[in-house]
Protein backbone atom coordinates (compact mmCIF):
# COMPACT_ATOMS: atom_id res chain seq x y z
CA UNK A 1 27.10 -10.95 -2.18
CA UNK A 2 23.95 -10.48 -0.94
CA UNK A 3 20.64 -9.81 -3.30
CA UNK A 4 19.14 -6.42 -3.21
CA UNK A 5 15.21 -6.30 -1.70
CA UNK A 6 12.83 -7.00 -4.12
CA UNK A 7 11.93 -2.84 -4.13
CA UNK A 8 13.63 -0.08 -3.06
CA UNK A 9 12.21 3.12 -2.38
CA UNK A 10 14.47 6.69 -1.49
CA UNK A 11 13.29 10.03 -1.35
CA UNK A 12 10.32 9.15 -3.07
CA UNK A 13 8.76 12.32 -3.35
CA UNK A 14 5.10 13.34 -5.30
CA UNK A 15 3.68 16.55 -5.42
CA UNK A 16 0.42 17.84 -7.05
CA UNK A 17 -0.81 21.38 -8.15
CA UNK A 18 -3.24 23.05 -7.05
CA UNK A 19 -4.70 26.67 -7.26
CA UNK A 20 -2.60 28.73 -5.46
CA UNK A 21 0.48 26.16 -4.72
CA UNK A 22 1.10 22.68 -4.23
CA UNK A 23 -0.08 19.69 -2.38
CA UNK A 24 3.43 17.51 -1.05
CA UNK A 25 1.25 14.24 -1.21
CA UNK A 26 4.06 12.05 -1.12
CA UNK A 27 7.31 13.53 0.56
CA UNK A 28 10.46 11.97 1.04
CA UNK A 29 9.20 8.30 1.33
CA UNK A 30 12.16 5.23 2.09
CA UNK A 31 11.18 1.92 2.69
CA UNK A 32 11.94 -1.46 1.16
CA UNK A 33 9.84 -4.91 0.34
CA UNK A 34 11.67 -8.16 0.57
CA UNK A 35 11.13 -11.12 -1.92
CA UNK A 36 7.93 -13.27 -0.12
CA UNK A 37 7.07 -10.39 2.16
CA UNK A 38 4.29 -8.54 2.83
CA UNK A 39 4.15 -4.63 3.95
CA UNK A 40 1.63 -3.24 5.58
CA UNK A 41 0.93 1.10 4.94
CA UNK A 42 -1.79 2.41 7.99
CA UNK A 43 -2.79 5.42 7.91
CA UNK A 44 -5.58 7.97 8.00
CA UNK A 45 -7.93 9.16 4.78
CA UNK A 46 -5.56 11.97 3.54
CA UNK A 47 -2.54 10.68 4.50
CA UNK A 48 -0.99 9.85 1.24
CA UNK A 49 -0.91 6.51 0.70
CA UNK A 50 -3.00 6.18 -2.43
CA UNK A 51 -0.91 8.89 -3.81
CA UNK A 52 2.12 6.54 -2.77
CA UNK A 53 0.56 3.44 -5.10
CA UNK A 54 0.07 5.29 -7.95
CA UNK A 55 3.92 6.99 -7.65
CA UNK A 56 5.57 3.02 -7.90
CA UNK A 57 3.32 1.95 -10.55
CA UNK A 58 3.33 5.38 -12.26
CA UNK A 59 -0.13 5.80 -12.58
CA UNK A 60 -0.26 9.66 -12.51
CA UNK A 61 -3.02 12.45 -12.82
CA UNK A 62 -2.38 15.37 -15.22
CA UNK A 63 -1.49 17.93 -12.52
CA UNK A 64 1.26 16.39 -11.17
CA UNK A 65 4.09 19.35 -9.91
CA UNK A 66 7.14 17.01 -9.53
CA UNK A 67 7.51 13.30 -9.02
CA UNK A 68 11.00 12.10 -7.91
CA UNK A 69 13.04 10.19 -5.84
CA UNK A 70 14.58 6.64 -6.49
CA UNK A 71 12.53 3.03 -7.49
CA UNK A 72 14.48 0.30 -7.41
CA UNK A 73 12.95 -3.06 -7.99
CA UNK A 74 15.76 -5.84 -8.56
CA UNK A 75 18.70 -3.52 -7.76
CA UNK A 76 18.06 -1.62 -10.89
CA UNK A 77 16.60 1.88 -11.13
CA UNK A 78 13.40 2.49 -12.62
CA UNK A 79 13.01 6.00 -12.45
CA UNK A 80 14.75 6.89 -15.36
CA UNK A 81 12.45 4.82 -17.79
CA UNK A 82 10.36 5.93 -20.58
CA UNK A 83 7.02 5.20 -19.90
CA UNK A 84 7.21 2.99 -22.67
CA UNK A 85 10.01 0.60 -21.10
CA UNK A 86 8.04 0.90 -17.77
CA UNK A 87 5.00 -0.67 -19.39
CA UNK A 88 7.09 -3.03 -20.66
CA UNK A 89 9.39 -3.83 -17.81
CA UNK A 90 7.42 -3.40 -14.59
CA UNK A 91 3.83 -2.33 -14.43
CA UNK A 92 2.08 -5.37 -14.40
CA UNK A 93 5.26 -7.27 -15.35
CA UNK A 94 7.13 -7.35 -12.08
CA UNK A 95 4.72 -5.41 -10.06
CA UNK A 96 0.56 -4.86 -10.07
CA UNK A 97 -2.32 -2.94 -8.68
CA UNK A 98 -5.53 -3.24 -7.36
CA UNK A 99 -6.85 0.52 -7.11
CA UNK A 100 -8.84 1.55 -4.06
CA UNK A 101 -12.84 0.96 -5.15
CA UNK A 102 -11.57 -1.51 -7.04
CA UNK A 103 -14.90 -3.38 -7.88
CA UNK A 104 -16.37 -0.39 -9.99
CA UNK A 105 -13.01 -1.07 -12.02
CA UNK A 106 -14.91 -3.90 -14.31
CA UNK A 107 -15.69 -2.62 -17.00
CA UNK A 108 -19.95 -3.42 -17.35
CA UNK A 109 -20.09 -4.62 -20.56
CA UNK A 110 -16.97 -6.67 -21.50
CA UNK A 111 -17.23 -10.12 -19.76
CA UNK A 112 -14.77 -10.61 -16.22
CA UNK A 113 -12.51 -13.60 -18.30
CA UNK A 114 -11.92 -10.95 -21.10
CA UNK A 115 -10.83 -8.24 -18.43
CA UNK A 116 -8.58 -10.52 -16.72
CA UNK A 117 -6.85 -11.65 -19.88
CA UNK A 118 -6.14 -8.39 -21.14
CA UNK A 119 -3.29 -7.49 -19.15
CA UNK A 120 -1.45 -10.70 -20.94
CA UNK A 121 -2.67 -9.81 -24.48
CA UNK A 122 -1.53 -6.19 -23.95
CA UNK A 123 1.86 -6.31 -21.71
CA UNK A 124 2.70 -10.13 -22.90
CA UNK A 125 1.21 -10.30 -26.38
CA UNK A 126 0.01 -13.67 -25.74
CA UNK A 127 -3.59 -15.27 -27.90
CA UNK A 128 -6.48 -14.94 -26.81
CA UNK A 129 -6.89 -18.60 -26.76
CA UNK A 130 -3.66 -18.74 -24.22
CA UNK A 131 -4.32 -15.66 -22.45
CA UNK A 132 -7.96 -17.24 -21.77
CA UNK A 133 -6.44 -20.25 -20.29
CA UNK A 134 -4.34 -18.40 -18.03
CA UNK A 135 -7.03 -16.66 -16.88
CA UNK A 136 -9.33 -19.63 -15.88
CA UNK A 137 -5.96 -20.50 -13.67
CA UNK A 138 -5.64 -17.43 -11.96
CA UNK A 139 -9.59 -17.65 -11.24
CA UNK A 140 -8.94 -20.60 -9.54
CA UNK A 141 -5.98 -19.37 -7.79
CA UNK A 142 -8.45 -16.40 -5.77
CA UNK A 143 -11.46 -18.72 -5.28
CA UNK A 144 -13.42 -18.10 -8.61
CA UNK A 145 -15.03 -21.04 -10.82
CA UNK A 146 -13.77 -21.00 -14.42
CA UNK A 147 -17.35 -20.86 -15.21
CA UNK A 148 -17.38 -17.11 -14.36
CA UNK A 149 -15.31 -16.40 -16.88
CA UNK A 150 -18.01 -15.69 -19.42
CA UNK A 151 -19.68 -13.49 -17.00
CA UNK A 152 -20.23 -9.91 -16.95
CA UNK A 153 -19.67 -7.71 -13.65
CA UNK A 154 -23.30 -6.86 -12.73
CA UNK A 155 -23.66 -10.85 -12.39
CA UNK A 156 -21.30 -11.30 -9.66
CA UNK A 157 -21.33 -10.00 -5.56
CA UNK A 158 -19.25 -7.65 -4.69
CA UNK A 159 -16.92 -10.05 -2.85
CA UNK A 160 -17.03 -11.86 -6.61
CA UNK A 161 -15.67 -8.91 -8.49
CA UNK A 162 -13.18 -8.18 -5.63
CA UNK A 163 -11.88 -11.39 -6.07
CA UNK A 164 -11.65 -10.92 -10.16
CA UNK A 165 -9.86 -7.62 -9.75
CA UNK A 166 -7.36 -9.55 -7.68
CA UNK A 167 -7.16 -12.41 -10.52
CA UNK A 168 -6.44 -9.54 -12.97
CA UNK A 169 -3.28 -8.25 -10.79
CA UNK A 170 -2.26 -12.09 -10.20
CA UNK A 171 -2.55 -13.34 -13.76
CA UNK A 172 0.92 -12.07 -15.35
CA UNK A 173 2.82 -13.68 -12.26
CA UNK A 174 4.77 -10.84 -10.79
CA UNK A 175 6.89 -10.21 -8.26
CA UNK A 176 4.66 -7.94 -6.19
CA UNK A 177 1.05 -7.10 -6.02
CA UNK A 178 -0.05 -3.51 -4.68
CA UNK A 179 -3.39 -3.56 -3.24
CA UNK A 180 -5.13 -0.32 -1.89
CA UNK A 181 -8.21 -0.90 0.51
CA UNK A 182 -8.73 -3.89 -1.15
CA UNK A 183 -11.40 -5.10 1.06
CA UNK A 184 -12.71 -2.16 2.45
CA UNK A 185 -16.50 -2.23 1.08
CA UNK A 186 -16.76 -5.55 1.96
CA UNK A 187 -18.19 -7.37 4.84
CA UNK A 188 -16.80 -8.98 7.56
CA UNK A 189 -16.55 -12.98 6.15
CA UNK A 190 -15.72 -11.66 2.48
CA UNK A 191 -12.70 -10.07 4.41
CA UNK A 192 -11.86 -12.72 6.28
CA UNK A 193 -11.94 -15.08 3.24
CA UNK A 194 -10.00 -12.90 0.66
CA UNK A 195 -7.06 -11.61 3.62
CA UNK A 196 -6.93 -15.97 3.84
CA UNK A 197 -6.38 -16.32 -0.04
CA UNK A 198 -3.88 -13.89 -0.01
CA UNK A 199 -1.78 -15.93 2.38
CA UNK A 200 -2.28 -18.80 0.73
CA UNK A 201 -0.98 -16.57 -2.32
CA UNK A 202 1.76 -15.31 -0.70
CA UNK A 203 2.99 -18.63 0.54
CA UNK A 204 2.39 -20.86 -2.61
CA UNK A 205 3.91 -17.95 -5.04
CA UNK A 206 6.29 -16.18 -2.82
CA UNK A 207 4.35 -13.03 -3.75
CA UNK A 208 4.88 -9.96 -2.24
CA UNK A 209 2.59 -7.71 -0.89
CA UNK A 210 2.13 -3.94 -0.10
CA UNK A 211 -1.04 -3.75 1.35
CA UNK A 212 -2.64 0.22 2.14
CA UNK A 213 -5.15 0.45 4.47
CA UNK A 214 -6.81 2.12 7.43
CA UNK A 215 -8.07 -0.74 8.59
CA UNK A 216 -5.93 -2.19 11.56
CA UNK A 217 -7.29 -5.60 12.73
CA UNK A 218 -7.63 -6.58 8.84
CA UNK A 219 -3.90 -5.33 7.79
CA UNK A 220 -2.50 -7.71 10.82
CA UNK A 221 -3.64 -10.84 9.39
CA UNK A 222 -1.42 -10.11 6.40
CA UNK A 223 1.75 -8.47 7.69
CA UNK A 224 4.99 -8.92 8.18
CA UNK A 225 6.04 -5.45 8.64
CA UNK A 226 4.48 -1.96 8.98
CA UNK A 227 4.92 1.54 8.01
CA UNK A 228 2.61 4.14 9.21
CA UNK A 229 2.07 7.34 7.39
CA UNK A 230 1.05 10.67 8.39
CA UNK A 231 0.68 13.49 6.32
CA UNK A 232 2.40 12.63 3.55
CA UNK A 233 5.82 10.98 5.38
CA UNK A 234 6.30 7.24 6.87
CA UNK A 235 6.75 8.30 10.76
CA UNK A 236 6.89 4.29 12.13
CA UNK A 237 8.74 1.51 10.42
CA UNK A 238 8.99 -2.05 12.25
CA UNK A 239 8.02 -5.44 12.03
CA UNK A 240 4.48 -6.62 12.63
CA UNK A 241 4.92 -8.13 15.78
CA UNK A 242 7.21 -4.83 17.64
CA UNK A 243 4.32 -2.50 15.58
CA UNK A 244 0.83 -4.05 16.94
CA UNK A 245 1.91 -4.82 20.76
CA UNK A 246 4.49 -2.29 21.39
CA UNK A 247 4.41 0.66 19.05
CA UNK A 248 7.05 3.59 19.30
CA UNK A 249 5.47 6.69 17.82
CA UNK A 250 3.44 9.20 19.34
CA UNK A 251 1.00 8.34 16.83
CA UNK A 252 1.60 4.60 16.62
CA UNK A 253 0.44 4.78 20.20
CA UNK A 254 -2.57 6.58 19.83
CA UNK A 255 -3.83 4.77 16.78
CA UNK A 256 -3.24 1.26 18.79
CA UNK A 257 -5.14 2.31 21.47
CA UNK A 258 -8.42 3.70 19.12
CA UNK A 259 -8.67 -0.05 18.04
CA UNK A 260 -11.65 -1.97 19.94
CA UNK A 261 -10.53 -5.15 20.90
CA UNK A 262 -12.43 -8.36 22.13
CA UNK A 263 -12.63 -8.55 26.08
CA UNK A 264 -11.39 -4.80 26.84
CA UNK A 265 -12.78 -3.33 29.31
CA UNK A 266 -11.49 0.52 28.61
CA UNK A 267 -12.86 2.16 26.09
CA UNK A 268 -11.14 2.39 22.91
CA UNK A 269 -9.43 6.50 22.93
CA UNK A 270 -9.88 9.02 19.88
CA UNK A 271 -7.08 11.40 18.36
CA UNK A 272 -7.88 14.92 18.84
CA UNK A 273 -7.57 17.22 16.13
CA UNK A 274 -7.42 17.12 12.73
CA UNK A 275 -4.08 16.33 10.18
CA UNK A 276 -2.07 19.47 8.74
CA UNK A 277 -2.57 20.31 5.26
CA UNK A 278 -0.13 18.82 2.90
CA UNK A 279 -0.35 22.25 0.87
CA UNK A 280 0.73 24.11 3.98
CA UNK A 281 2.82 21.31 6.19
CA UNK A 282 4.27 23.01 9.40
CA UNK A 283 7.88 23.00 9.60
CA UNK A 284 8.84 20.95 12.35
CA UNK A 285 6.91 17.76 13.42
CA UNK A 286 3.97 17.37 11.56
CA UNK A 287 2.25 15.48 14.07
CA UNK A 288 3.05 18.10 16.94
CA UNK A 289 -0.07 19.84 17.32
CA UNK A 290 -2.11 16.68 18.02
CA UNK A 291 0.80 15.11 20.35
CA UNK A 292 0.57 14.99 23.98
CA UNK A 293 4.34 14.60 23.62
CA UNK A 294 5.04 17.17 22.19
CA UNK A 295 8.05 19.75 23.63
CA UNK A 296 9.80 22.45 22.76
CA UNK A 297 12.50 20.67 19.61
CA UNK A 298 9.42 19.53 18.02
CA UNK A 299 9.43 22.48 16.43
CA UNK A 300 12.39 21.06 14.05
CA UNK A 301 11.91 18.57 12.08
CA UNK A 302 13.02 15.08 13.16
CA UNK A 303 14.76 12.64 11.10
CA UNK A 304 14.08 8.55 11.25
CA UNK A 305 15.48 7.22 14.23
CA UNK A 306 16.53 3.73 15.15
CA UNK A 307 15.35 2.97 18.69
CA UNK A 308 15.49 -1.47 18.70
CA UNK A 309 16.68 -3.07 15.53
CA UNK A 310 14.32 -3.32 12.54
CA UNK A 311 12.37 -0.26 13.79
CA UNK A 312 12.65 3.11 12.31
CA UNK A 313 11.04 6.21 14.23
CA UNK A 314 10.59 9.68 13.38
CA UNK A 315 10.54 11.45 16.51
CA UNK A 316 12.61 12.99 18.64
CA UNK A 317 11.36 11.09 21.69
CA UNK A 318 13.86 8.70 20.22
CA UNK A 319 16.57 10.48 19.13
CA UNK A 320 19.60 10.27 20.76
CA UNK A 321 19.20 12.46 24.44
CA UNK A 322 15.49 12.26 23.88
CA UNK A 323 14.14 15.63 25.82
CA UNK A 324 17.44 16.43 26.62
């Protein structure tokens, strides 16, 4: 019998309020991460993907409207925890997160070696004197001299503290690390260098990774598979390789070909239009209005289709009969 994926996601589904109704930030989500695999989420400011991190680890604002669907990590469902037995369980046990603008996360005046130990003093209950040592490892593990350890934030680059933040979701070992535009203040060679610890991470530890990002050229360095998001629902789901040279989507298409590349001689296309609102979402294809596909069923909304093996669609471009 085969092992369930390392996390399983159904119907994930998270909604905010608002004045005057709701926003559907998060709506109807399914996708899986394998054990030593990395998933890649594109999409555009707005989309929902942030809102997506903070519905698997549970790190909710106060005007949430509903938060559903099914979290599976192991086989075994999550959803009905106690925030208690989540703490202990899974956030930062068997899964951790580096929030977007992560390197204003530090706190100023508590040194970087006491903020990376924490998370084993408070989910762990290890010493200090243990925790410490732990800490100097995981330091090492991202790139980071033990001798920073005594250091406080303002003292280190930005690249620096993006690398700490990273120790701190590395240090209790788990399963899978969330990261959320985790190098998207940064410059070009601190990119480069972090994206190339993280495989070195991923292949050493048999990490996992979900990395969410707008950022196209960076996210292919890491990926092994990709989901795009639009407005709130996963519209393309398919290996790295099928995603970046031959994507299926409407939208997949169009993103690909706003992407500059070395040695191109056309000029790199824009999407007209703007995304929907996910307080108001239209009824049928979200993506409609802004798709020179678009005809007459798009009006309905389409389910996930299946076009080549390992690649999940939602359009009816690809449903069975296509136009038909």
């Amino acid at each position: 019998m085969s092992r369930p994926p390392l996390l399983r996601v159904r119907d994930l589904q998270l909604q905010y309020r608002i004045r005057g109704g709701t926003v559907r930030a998060v709506d109807g989500i399914d996708f899986d991460v394998g054990r030593n695999e990395a998933l890649v989420i594109l999409g555009e400011s707005g989309c929902g993907k942030s809102s997506l991190a903070k519905a698997l680890l549970r790190v909710l604002p106060r005007n949430v409207h509903h938060f559903g669907g099914s979290v599976q990590v192991d086989g075994v469902e999550t959803m009905h925890y106690s925030e208690e037995l989540f703490r202990r369980e899974v956030r930062w046990q068997r899964i951790s997160l580096v929030m977007q603008a992560a390197m204003n996360a530090l706190n100023p005046v508590v040194r970087v070696g006491e903020q990376v130990a924490e998370p084993l003093r408070t989910h762990l209950g290890w010493s200090k004197q243990v925790a410490t040592k732990r800490a100097r490892e995981a330091f090492d593990l991202v790139g980071v001299s033990g001798d920073f350890l005594e250091r406080y934030p303002f003292e280190l680059s930005g690249g620096m503290r993006q690398r700490v933040v990273l120790a701190m979701a590395l240090v209790t070992e788990p399963d899978l690390v969330i990261m959320d535009e985790p190098t998207s203040a940064l410059d070009v060679l601190t990119q480069a260098s972090i994206m190339n610890r993280l495989k070195r991470i991923k292949r050493e530890l048999d990490t996992s990774f979900i990395l969410i990002t707008h950022d196209v050229a960076t996210s292919s360095e890491l990926a092994d598979r990709v989901a795009l998001m639009y407005a709130g629902q996963i519209v393309e789901l398919a290996d790295a390789r099928s995603f970046f040279s031959d994507p299926a989507h409407p939208y997949s298409q169009m993103l690909m070909a706003s992407v500059p590349r070395l040695h191109q001689r056309e000029r790199p296309e824009h999407i007209p239009g703007e995304p929907p609102s996910l307080a108001d979402p239209p009824a049928g294809c979200r993506f409609a209005d802004r798709c020179p596909s678009r005809f007459d069923k798009c009006r309905q909304a389409p389910g996930m289709y299946e076009p080549n093996e390992g690649q999940q669609v939602r359009c009816w471009l690809h449903a069975a009969g296509g136009r038909s």
